[in-house]
Each structure stands twice: as structure tokens, then as C-alpha cells.
C-alpha atoms as a PDB file:
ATOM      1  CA  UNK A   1     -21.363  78.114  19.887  1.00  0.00           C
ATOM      2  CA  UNK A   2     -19.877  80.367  17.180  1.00  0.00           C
ATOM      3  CA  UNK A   3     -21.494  78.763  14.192  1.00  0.00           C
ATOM      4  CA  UNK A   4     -24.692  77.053  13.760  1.00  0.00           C
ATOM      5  CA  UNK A   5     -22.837  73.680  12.442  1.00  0.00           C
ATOM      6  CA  UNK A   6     -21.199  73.475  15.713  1.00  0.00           C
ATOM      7  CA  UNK A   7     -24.466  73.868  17.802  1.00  0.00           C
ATOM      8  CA  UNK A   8     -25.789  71.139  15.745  1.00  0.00           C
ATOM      9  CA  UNK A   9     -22.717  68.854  15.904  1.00  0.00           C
ATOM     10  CA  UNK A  10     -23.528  69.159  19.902  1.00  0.00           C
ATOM     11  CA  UNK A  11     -27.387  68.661  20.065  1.00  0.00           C
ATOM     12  CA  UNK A  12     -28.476  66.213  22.119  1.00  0.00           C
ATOM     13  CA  UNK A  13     -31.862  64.779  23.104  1.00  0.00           C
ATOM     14  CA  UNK A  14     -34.770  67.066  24.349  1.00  0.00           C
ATOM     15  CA  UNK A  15     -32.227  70.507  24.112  1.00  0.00           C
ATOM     16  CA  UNK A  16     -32.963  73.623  22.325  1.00  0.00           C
ATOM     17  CA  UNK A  17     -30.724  75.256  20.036  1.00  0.00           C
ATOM     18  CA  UNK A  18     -31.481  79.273  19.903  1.00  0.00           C
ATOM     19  CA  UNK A  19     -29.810  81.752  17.442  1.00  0.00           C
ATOM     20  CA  UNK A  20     -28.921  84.975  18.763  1.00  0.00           C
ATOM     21  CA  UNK A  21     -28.610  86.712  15.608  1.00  0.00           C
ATOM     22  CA  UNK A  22     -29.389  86.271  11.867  1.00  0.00           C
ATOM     23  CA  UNK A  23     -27.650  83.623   9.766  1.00  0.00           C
ATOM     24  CA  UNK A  24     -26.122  84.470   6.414  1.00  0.00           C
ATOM     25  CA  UNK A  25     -25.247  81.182   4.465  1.00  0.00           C
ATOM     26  CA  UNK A  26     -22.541  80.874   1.699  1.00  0.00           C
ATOM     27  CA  UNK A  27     -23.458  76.940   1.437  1.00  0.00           C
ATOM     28  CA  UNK A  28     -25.948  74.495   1.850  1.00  0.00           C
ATOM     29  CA  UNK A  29     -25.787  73.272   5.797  1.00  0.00           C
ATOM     30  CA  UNK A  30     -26.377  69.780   6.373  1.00  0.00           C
ATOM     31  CA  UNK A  31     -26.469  67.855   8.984  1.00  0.00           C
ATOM     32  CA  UNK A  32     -26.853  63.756   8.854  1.00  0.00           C
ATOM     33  CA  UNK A  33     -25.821  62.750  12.641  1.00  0.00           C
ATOM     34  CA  UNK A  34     -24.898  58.895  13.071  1.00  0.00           C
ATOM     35  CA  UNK A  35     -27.382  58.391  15.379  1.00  0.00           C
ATOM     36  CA  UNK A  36     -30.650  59.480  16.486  1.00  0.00           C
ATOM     37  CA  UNK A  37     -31.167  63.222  17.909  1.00  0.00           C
ATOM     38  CA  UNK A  38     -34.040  64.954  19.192  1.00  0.00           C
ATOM     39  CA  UNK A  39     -33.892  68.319  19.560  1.00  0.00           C
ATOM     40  CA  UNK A  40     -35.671  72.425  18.647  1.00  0.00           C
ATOM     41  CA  UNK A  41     -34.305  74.945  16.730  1.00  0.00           C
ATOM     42  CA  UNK A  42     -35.617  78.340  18.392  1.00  0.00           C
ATOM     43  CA  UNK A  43     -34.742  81.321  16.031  1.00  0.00           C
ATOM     44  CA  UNK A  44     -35.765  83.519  18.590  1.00  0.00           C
ATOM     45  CA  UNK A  45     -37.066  85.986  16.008  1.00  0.00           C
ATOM     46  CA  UNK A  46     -33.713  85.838  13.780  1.00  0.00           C
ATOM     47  CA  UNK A  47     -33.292  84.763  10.065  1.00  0.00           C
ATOM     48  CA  UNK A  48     -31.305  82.395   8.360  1.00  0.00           C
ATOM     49  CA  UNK A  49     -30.614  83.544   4.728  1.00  0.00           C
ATOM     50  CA  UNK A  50     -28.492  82.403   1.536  1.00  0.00           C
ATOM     51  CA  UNK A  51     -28.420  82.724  -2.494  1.00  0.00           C
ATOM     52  CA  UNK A  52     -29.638  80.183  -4.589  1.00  0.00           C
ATOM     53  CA  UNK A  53     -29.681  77.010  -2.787  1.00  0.00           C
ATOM     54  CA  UNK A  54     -30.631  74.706  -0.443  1.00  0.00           C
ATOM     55  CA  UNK A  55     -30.271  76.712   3.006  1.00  0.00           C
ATOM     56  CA  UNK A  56     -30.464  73.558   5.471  1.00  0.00           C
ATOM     57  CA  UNK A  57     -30.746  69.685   5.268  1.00  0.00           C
ATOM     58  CA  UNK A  58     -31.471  67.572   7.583  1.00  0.00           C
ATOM     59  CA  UNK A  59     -30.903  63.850   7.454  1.00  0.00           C
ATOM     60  CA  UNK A  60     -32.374  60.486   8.534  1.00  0.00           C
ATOM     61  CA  UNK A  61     -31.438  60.615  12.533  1.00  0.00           C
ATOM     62  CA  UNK A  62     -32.994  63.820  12.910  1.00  0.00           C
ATOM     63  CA  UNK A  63     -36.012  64.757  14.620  1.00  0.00           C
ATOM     64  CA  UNK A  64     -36.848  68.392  14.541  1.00  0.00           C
ATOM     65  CA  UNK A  65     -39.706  71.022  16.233  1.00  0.00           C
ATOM     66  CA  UNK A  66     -38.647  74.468  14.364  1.00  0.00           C
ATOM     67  CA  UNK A  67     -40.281  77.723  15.823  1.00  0.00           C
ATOM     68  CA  UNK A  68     -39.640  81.370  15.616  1.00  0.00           C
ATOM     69  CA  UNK A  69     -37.411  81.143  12.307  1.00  0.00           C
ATOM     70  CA  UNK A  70     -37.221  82.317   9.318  1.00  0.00           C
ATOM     71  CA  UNK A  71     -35.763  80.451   6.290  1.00  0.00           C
ATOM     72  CA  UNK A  72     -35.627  83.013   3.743  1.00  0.00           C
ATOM     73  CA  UNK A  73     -33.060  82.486  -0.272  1.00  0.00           C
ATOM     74  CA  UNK A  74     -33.898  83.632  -3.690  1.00  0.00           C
ATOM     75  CA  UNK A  75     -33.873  80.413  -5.080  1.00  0.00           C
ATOM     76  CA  UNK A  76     -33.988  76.997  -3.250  1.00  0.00           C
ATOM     77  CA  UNK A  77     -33.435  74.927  -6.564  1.00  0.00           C
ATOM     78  CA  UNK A  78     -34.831  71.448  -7.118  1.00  0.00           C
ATOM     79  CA  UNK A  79     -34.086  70.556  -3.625  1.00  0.00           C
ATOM     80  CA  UNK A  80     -36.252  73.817  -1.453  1.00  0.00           C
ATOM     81  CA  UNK A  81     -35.345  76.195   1.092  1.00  0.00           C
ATOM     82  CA  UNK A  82     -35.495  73.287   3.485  1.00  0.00           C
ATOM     83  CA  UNK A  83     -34.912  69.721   2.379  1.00  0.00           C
ATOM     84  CA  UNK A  84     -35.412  66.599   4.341  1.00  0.00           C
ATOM     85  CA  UNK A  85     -33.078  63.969   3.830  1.00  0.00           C
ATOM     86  CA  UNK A  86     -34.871  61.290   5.817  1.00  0.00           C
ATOM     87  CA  UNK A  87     -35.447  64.030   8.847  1.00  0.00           C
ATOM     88  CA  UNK A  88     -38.609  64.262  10.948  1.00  0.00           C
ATOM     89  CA  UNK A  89     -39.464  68.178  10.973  1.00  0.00           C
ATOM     90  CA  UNK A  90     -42.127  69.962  12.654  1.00  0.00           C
ATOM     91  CA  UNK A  91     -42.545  73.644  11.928  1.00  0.00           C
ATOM     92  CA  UNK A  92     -44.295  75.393  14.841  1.00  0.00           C
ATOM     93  CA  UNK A  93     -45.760  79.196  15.564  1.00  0.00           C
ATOM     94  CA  UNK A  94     -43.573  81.576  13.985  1.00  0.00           C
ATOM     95  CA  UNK A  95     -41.627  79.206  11.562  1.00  0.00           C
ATOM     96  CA  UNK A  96     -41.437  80.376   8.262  1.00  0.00           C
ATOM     97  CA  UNK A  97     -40.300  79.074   5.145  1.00  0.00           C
ATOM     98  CA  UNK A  98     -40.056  82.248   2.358  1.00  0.00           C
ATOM     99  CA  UNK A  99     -38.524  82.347  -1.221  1.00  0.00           C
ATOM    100  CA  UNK A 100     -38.755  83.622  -4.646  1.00  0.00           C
ATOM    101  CA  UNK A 101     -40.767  86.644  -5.914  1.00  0.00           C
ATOM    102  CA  UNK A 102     -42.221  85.539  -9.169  1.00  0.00           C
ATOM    103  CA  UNK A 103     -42.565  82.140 -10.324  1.00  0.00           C
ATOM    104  CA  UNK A 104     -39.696  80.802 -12.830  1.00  0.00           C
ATOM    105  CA  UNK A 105     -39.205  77.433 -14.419  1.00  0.00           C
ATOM    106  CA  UNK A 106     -35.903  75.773 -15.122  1.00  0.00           C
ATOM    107  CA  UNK A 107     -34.944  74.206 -18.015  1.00  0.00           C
ATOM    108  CA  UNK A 108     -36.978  71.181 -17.491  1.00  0.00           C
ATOM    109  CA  UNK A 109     -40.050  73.194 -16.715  1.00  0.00           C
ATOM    110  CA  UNK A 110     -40.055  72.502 -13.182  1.00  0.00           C
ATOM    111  CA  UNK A 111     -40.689  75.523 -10.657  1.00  0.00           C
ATOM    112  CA  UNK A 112     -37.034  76.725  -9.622  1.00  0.00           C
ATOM    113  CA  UNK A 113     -38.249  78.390  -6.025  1.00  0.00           C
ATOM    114  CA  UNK A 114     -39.278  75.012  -3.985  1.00  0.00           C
ATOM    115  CA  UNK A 115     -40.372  75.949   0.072  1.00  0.00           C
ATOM    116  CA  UNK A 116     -39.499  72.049   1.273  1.00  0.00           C
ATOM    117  CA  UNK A 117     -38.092  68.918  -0.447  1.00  0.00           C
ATOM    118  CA  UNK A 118     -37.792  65.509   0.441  1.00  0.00           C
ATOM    119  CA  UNK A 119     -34.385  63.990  -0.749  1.00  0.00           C
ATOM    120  CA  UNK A 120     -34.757  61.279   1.194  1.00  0.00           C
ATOM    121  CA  UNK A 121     -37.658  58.372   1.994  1.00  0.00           C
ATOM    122  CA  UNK A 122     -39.135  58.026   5.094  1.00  0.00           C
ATOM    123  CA  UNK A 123     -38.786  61.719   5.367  1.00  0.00           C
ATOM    124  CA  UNK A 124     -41.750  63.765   7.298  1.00  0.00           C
ATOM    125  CA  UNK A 125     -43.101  67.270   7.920  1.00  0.00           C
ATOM    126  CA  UNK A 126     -45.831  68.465  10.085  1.00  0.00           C
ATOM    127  CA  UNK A 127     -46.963  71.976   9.623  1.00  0.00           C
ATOM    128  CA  UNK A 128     -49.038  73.107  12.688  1.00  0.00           C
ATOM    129  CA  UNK A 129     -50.860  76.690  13.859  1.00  0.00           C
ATOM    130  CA  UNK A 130     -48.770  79.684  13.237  1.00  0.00           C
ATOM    131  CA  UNK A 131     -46.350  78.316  10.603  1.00  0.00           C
ATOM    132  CA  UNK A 132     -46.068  79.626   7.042  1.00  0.00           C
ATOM    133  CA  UNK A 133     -44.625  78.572   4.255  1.00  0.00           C
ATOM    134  CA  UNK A 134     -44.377  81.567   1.108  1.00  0.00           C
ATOM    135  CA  UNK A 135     -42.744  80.538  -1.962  1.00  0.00           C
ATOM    136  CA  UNK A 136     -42.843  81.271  -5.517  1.00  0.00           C
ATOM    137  CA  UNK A 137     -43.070  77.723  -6.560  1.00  0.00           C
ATOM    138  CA  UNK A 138     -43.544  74.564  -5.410  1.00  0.00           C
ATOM    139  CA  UNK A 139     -44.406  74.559  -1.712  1.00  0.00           C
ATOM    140  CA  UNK A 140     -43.977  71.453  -1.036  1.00  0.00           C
ATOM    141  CA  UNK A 141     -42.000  68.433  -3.244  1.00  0.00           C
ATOM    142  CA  UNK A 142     -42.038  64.492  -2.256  1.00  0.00           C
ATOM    143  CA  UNK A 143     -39.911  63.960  -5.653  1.00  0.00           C
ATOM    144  CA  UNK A 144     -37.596  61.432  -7.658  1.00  0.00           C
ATOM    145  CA  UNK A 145     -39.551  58.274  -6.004  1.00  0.00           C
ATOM    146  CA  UNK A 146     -39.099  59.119  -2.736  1.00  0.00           C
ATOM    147  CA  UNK A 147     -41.820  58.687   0.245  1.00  0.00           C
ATOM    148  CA  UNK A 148     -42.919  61.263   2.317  1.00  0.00           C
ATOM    149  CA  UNK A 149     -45.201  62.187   5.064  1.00  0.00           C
ATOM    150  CA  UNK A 150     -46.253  65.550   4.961  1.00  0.00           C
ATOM    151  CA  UNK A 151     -49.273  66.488   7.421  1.00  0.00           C
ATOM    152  CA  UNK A 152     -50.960  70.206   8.113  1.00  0.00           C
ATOM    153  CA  UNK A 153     -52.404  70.617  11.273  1.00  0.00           C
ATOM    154  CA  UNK A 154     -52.677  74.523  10.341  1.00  0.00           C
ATOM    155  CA  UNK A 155     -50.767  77.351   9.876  1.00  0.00           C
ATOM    156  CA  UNK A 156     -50.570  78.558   6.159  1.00  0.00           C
ATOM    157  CA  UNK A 157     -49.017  76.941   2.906  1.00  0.00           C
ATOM    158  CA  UNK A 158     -48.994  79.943   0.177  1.00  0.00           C
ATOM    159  CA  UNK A 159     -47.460  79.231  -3.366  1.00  0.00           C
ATOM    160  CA  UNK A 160     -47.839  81.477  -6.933  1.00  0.00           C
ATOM    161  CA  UNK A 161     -46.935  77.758  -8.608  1.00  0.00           C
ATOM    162  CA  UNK A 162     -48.116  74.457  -7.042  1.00  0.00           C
ATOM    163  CA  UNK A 163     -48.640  73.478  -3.759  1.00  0.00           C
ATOM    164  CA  UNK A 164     -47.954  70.035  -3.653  1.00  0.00           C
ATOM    165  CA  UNK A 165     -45.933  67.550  -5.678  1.00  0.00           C
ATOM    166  CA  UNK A 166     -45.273  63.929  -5.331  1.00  0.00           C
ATOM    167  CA  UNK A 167     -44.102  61.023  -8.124  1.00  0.00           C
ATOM    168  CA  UNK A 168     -44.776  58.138  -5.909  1.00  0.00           C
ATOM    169  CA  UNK A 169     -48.108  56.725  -4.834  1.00  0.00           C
ATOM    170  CA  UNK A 170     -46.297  55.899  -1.461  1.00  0.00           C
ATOM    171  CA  UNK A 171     -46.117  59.235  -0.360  1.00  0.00           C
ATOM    172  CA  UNK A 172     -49.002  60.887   1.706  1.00  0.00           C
ATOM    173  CA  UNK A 173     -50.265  64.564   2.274  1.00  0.00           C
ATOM    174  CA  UNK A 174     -53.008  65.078   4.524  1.00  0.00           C
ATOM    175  CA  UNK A 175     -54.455  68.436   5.741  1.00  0.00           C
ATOM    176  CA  UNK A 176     -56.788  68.375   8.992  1.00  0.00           C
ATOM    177  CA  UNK A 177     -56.859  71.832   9.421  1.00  0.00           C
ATOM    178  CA  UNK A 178     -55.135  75.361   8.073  1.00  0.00           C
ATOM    179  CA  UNK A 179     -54.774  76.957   4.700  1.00  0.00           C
ATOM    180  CA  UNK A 180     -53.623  75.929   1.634  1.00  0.00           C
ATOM    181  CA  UNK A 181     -53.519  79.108  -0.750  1.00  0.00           C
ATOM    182  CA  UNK A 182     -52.389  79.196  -4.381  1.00  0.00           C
ATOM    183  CA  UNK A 183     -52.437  82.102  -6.273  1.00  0.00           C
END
């Protein structure tokens, strides 16, 4: 496929979608099938980039294993680098999640560099061995009353700001294993 939209547009259960070279984004990519989809995104090594804002979302039908990529803007804005709209992610060895060099605050004194936001409810991300997320600011954001699952099975969660961030009690964050670094 000659864009990422249009490998996504053709995912189907159980394949693998693999970039063969880096990604530079002018615009957020999002991608809300109309029904359900199951599928990896292999970056093979390769990066997908952008300015300030939300590099990919991923919507309620979408269930997700991410490995060998690299998600790396200046500024994901209130809504991360990655934001699940209802998705089901799972970063994996190798996935990374980078953004920001020093921490900044907007005008509502919220951090401006966010690693993954939920958008939606019922969204949920498990961070297992060999992932990282490396942000500026908030690593991770279950915000504006919506409920989230967010689970680390390992790998590393690094922020200069906070690491986690949730305004509803029916959100959960659990951590069985890995590191959780804030600096």
C-alpha cells in the first residue's frame, strides 16, 4: 500500500501491517473502522513522526498489538502521541512512544507533551516487556470522564511531568511488573 491510511482501510483479522520506511505526518491519522478488526502494526524498525499533534487514533472496533515502532512529535497536545478512541492497544518489544524535551504547561496548566490519551471509554492499553513510553509530560491520560484500562506488564513508562492521570473513579491502572520512572 502507498500510504499507511490505505493499509489500515484493508486490515483484516489476525494480519500484520509492516512499514517499510519512516512515516512523516502532516495530520492526525485516525482510523474508526465500522466493525471489529484485529490486527499488528510491525514498524519493522521505522518511525512515524509529525508536529504538534495527535500522530494516530484509533477508535472503538480496533484491537491493536504494536511492536518495533516508534511514535515520535514535539507536542502531542491534550490528546498524546497516541490516543485511544475506544481502541484496544497493546504495545509490545520495541514499541515506543517519545515526545517533548522539557516539560511545558498550556494555558490551563495542564502538561502540553501527553505519551497516550484516552478520548474515548472503554478504551485499553497494555504495556508489556520491551516497550517504552518517553515523554515530557503526562505519560499516560484517562481524561474528561472517560474510562480506561491501562495495565503494565513491563517495559518502561518515563515522564519529567506525571505519569498517570485519570478524572473518573471508573478508570483503572494497574502495574504487575516494569518501571514506572518520573523524573
Amino acid at each position: 500500500y502507498s500510504t499507511l491510511t490505505a493499509a489500515l482501510r484493508a486490515a483484516t483479522n489476525d494480519c500484520t501491517i509492516q512499514l517499510l520506511a519512516n512515516i512523516a505526518l502532516d495530520s492526525t491519522l485516525s482510523f474508526a473502522p465500522d466493525t471489529a478488526v484485529n490486527f499488528t502494526l510491525d514498524g519493522a524498525g521505522f518511525t512515524i513522526s509529525g508536529g504538534n499533534f495527535t500522530l494516530l487514533s484509533l477508535g472503538a472496533n480496533v484491537t491493536c498489538t504494536m511492536k518495533n515502532i516508534t511514535f515520535r512529535n514535539g507536542d502531542g497536545g491534550g490528546t498524546g502521541t497516541l490516543d485511544l478512541a475506544g481502541a484496544d492497544v497493546t504495545l509490545e518489544t520495541g514499541a515506543k512512544i517519545i515526545n517533548g524535551e522539557s516539560v511545558t504547561t498550556n494555558n490551563l496548566g495542564n502538561s502540553a507533551y501527553v505519551g497516550v490519551s484516552v478520548s474515548a471509554s472503554g478504551s485499553k492499553l497494555t504495556i508489556n516487556e520491551g516497550a517504552l513510553i518517553d515523554v515530557a509530560g503526562t505519560a499516560l491520560k484517562s481524561d474528561g470522564k472517560k474510562t480506561s484500562h491501562i495495565t503494565i506488564n513491563g517495559g518502561t513508562v518515563k515522564t519529567k511531568n506525571r505519569g498517570y492521570i485519570a478524572t473518573t473513579a471508573d478508570s483503572t491502572f494497574t502495574i504487575n511488573s516494569g518501571k514506572m520512572i518520573n523524573t
